[in-house]
C-alpha atoms as a PDB file:
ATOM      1  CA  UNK A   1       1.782  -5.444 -16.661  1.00  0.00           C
ATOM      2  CA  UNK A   2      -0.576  -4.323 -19.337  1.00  0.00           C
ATOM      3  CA  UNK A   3      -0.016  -0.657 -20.615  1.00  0.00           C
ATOM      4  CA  UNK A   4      -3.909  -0.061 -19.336  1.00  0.00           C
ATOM      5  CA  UNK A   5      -1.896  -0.908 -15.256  1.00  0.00           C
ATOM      6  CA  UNK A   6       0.270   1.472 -16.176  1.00  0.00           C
ATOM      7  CA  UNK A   7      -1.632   4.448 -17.127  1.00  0.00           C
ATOM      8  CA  UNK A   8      -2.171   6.458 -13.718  1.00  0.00           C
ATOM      9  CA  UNK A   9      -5.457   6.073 -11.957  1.00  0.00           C
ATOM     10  CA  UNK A  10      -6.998   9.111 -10.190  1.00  0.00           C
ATOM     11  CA  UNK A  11      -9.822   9.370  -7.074  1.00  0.00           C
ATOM     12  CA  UNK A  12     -12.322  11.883  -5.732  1.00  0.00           C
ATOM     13  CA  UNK A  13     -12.628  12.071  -2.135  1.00  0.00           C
ATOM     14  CA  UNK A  14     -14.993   9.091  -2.309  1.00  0.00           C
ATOM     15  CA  UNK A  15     -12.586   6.832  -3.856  1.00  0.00           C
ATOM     16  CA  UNK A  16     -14.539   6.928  -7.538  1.00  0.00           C
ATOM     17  CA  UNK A  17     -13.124   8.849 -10.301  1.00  0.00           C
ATOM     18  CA  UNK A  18     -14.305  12.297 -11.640  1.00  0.00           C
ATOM     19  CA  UNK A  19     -12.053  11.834 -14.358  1.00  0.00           C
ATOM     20  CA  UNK A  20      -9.593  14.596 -13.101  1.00  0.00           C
ATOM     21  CA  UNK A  21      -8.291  13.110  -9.617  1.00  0.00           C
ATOM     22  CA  UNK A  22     -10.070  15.794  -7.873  1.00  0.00           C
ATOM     23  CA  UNK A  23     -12.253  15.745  -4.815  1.00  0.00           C
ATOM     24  CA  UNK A  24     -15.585  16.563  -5.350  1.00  0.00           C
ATOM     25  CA  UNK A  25     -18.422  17.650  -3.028  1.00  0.00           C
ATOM     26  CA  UNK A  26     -15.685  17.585   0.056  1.00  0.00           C
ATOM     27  CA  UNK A  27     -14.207  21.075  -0.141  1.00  0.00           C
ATOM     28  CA  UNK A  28     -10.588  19.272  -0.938  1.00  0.00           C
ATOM     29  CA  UNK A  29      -8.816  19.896  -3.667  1.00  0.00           C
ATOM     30  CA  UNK A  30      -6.417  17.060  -3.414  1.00  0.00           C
ATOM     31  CA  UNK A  31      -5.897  15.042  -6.359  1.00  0.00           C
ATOM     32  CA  UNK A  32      -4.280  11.205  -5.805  1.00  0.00           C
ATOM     33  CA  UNK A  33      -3.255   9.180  -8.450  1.00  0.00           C
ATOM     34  CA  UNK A  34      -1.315   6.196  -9.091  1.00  0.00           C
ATOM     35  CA  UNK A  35       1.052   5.704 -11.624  1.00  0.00           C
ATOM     36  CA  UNK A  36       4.202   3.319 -12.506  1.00  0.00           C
ATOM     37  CA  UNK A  37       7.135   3.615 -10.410  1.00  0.00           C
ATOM     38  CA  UNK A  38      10.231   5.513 -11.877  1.00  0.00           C
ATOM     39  CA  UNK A  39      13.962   5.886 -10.333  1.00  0.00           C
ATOM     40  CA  UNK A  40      13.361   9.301  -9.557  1.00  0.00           C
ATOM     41  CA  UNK A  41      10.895   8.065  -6.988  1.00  0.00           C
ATOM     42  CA  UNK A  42      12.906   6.201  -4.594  1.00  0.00           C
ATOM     43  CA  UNK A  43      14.801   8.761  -3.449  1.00  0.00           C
ATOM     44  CA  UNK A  44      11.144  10.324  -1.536  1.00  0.00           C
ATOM     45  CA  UNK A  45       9.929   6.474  -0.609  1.00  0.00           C
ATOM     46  CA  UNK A  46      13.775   6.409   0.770  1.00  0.00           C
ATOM     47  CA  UNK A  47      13.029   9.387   3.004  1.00  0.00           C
ATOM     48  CA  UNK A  48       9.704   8.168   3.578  1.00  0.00           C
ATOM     49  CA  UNK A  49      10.995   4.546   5.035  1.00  0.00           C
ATOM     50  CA  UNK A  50      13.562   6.760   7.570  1.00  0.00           C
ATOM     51  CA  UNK A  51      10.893   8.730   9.031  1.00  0.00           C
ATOM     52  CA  UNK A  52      11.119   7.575  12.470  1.00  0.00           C
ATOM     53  CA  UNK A  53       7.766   7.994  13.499  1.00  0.00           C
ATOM     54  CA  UNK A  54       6.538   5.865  10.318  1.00  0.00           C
ATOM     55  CA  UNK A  55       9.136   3.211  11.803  1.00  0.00           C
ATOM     56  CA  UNK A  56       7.977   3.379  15.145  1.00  0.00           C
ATOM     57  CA  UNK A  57       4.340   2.608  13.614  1.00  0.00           C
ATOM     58  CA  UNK A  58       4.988   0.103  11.491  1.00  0.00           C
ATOM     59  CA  UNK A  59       7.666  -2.014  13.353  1.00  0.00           C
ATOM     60  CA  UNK A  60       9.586  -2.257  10.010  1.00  0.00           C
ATOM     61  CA  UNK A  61      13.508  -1.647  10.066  1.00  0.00           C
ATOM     62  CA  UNK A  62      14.603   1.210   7.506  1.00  0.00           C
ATOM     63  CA  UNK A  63      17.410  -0.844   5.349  1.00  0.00           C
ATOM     64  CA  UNK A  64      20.344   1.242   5.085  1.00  0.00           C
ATOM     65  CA  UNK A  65      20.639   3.832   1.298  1.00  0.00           C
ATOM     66  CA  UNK A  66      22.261   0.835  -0.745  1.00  0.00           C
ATOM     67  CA  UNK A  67      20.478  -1.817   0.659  1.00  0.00           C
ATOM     68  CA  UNK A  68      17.039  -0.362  -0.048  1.00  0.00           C
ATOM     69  CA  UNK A  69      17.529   0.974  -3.833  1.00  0.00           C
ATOM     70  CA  UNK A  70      19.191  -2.625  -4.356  1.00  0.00           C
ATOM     71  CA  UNK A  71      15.687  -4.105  -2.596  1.00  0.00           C
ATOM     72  CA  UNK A  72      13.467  -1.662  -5.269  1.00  0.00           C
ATOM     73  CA  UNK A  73      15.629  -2.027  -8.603  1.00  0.00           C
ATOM     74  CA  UNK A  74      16.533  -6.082  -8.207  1.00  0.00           C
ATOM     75  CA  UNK A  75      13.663  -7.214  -5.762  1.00  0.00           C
ATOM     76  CA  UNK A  76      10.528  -4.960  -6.546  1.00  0.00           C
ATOM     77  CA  UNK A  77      10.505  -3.221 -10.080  1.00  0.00           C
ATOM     78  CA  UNK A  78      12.552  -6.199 -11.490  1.00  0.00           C
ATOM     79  CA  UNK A  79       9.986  -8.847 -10.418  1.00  0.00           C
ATOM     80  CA  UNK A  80       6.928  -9.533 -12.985  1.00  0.00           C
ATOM     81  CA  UNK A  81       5.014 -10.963 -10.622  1.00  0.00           C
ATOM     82  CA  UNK A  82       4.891  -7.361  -8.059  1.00  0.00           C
ATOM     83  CA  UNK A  83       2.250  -4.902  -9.147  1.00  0.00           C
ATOM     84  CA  UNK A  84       3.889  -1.541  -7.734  1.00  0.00           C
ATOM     85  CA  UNK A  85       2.521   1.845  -8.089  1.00  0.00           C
ATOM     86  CA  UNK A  86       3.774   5.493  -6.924  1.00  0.00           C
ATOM     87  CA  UNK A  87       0.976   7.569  -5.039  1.00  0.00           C
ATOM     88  CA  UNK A  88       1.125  10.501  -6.621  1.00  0.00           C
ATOM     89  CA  UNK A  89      -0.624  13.613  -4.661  1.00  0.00           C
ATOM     90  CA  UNK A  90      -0.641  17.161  -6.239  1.00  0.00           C
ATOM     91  CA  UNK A  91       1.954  16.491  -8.459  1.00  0.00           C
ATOM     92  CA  UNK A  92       4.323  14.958  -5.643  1.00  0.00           C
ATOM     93  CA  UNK A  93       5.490  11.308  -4.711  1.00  0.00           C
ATOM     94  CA  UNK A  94       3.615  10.736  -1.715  1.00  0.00           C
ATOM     95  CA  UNK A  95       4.591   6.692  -1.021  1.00  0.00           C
ATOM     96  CA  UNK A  96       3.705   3.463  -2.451  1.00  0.00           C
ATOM     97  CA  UNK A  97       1.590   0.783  -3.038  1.00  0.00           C
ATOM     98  CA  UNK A  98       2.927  -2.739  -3.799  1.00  0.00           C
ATOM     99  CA  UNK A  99       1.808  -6.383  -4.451  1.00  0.00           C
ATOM    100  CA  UNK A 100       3.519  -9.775  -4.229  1.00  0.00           C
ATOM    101  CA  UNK A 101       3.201 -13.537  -3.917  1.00  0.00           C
ATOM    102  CA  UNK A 102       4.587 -15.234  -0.810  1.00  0.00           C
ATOM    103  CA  UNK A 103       4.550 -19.005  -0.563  1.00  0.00           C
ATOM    104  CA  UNK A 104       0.821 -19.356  -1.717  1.00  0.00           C
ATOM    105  CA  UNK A 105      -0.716 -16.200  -0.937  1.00  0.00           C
ATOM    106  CA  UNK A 106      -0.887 -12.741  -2.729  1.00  0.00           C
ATOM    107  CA  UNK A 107      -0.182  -9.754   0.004  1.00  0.00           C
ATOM    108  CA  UNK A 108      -0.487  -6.100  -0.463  1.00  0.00           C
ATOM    109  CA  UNK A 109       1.728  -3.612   1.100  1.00  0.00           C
ATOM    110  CA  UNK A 110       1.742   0.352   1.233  1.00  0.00           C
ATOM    111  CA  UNK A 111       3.718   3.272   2.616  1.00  0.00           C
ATOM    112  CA  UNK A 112       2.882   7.311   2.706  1.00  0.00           C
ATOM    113  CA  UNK A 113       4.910  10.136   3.929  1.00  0.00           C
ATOM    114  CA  UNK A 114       4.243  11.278   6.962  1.00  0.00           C
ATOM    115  CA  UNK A 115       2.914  14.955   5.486  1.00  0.00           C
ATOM    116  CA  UNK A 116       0.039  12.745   3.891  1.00  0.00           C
ATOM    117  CA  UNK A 117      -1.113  10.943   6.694  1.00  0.00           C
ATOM    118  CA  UNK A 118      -4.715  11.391   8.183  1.00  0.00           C
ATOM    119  CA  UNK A 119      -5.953  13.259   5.082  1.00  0.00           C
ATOM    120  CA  UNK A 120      -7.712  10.456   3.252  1.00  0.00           C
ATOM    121  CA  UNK A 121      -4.865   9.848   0.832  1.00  0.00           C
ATOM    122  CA  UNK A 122      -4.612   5.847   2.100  1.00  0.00           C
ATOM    123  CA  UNK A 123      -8.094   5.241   1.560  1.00  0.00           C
ATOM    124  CA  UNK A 124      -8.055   6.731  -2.296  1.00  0.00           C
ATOM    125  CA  UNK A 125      -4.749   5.340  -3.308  1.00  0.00           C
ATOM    126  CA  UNK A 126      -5.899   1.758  -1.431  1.00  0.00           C
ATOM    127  CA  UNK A 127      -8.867   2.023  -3.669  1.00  0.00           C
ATOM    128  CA  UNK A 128      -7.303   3.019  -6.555  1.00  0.00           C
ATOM    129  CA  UNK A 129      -4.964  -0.011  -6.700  1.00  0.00           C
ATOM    130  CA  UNK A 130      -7.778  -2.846  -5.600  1.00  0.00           C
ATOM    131  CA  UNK A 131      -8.762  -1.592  -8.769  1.00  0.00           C
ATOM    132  CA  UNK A 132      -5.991  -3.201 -10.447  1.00  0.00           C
ATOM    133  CA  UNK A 133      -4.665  -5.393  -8.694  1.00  0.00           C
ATOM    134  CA  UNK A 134      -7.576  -7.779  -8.840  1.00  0.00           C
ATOM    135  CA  UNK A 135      -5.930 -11.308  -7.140  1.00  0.00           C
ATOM    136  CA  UNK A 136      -8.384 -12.675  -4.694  1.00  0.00           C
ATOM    137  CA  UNK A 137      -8.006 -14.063  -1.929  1.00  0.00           C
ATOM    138  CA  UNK A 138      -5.364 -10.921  -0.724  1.00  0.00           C
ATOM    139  CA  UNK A 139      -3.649 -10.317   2.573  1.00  0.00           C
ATOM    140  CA  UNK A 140      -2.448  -7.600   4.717  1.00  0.00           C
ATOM    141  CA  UNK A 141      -0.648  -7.769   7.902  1.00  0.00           C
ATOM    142  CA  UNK A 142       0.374  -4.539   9.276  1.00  0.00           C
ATOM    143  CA  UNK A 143       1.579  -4.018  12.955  1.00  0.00           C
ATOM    144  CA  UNK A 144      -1.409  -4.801  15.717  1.00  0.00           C
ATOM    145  CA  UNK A 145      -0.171  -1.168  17.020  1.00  0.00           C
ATOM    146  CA  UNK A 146      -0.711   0.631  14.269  1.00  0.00           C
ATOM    147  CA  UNK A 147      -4.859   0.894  14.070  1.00  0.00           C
ATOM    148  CA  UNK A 148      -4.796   3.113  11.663  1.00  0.00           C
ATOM    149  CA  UNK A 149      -3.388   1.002   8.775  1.00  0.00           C
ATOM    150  CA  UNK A 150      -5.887  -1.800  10.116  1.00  0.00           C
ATOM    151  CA  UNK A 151      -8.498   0.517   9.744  1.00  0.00           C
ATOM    152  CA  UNK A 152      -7.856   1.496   6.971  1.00  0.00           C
ATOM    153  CA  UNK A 153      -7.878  -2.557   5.061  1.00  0.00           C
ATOM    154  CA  UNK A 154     -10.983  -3.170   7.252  1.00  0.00           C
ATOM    155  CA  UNK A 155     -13.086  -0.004   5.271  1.00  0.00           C
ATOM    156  CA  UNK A 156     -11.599  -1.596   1.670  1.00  0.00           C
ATOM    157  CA  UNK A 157     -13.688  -4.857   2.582  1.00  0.00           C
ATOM    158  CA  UNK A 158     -10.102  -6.890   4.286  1.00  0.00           C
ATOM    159  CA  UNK A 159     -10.872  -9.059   6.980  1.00  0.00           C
ATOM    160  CA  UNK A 160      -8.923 -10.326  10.498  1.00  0.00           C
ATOM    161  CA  UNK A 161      -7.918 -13.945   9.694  1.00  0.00           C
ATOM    162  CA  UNK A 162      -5.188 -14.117  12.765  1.00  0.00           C
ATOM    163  CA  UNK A 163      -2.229 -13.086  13.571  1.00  0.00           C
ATOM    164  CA  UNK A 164       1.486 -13.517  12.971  1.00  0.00           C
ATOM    165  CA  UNK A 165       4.567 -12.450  14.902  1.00  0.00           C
ATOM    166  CA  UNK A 166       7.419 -11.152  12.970  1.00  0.00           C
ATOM    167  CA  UNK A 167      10.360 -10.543  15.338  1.00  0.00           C
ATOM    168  CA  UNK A 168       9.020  -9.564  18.708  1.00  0.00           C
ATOM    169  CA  UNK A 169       6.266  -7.892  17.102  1.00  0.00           C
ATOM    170  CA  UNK A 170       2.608  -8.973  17.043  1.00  0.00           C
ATOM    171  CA  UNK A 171       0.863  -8.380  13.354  1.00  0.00           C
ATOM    172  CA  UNK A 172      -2.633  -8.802  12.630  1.00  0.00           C
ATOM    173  CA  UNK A 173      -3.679 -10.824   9.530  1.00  0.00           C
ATOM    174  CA  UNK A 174      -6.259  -9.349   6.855  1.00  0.00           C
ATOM    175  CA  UNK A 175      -7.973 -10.919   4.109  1.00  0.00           C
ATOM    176  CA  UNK A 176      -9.702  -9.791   1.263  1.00  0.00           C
ATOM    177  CA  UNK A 177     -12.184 -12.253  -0.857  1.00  0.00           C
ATOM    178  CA  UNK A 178     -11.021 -15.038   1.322  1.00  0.00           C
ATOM    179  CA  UNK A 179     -14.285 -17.369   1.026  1.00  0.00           C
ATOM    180  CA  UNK A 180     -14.952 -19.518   4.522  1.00  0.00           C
ATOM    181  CA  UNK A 181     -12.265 -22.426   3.667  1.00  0.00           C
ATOM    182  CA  UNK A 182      -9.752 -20.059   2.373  1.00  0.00           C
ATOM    183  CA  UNK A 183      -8.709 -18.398   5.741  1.00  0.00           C
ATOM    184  CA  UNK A 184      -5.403 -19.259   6.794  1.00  0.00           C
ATOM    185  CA  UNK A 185      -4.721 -20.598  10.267  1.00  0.00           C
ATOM    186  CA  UNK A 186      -2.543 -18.028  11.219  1.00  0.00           C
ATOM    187  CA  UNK A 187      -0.237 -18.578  14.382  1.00  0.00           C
ATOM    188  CA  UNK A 188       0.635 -15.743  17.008  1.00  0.00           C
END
């Protein structure tokens, strides 16, 4: 990562800049950034992984306290090739936004605690990092059940392309600058 990915990035309420994070013309004062992930961090995206209404959402097993700062230190902040960012929201960690190569595609992944939910703070922080994270085509496949993760990749431009099924659970495939032969054929 270049030291220009790891200066943090800030969003209005629109998802463009003002230069101080700050929503403008809204009435919020909420400002989102994104900035490199430090130790300190984990401990909140720990929390944020237990909560068990984020779990029921998602469909994604919480990996037990040693298993998951193992995952982040050797798997995630170790790895060159994943572009991770904290979502930073007034100051506080608010979740995470993370990309990675599997097989032969590039996916994006993101989670927010539960007391930023429904406030806008996925669609800025979304924005934010298809800013830098500029790999094309990119995929996304969150839980069928949870709509509003799917709608929030379908208003940053990501596409259905299928579905998968990862345990019992049924997961829709997105793409994002996936031209007409790039699609995958995805199997459910």
């Amino acid at each position: 990562m270049t030291a220009e990915s790891d200066r943090p990035r800030e969003s209005d309420g629109n998802g463009e800049s003002d230069g101080n994070g700050e929503s403008v013309g809204t009435g919020l004062r909420t400002a989102v950034s994104l900035r490199a992930v430090t130790d300190h961090d984990l401990e909140a995206l720990f929390a944020y992984e237990h909560d068990p209404e984020a779990v029921r959402r998602s469909r994604f097993t919480p990996r037990p306290r040693e298993a998951f700062f193992r995952h982040w230190r050797e798997r995630v902040l170790s790895d060159p090739d994943c572009l991770v960012r904290t979502v930073v929201v007034d100051g506080e960690v608010a979740g995470s936004v993370v990309s990675w190569t599997e097989g032969e595609r590039r996916f994006i992944g993101y989670w927010l605690g539960r007391p930023y939910w429904g406030r806008g703070i996925g669609t800025r922080a979304l924005g934010l990092f298809l800013e830098l994270e500029r790999v094309r085509p990119l995929y996304a496949d969150p839980f069928s059940g949870n709509t509003a993760s799917v709608r929030l990749l379908e208003r940053h431009g990501f596409e259905r392309a299928g579905t998968l099924v990862h345990g019992e659970d049924e997961h829709v495939l997105l793409a994002l600058g996936a031209g007409p032969g790039e699609l995958p054929q995805a199997h459910g």
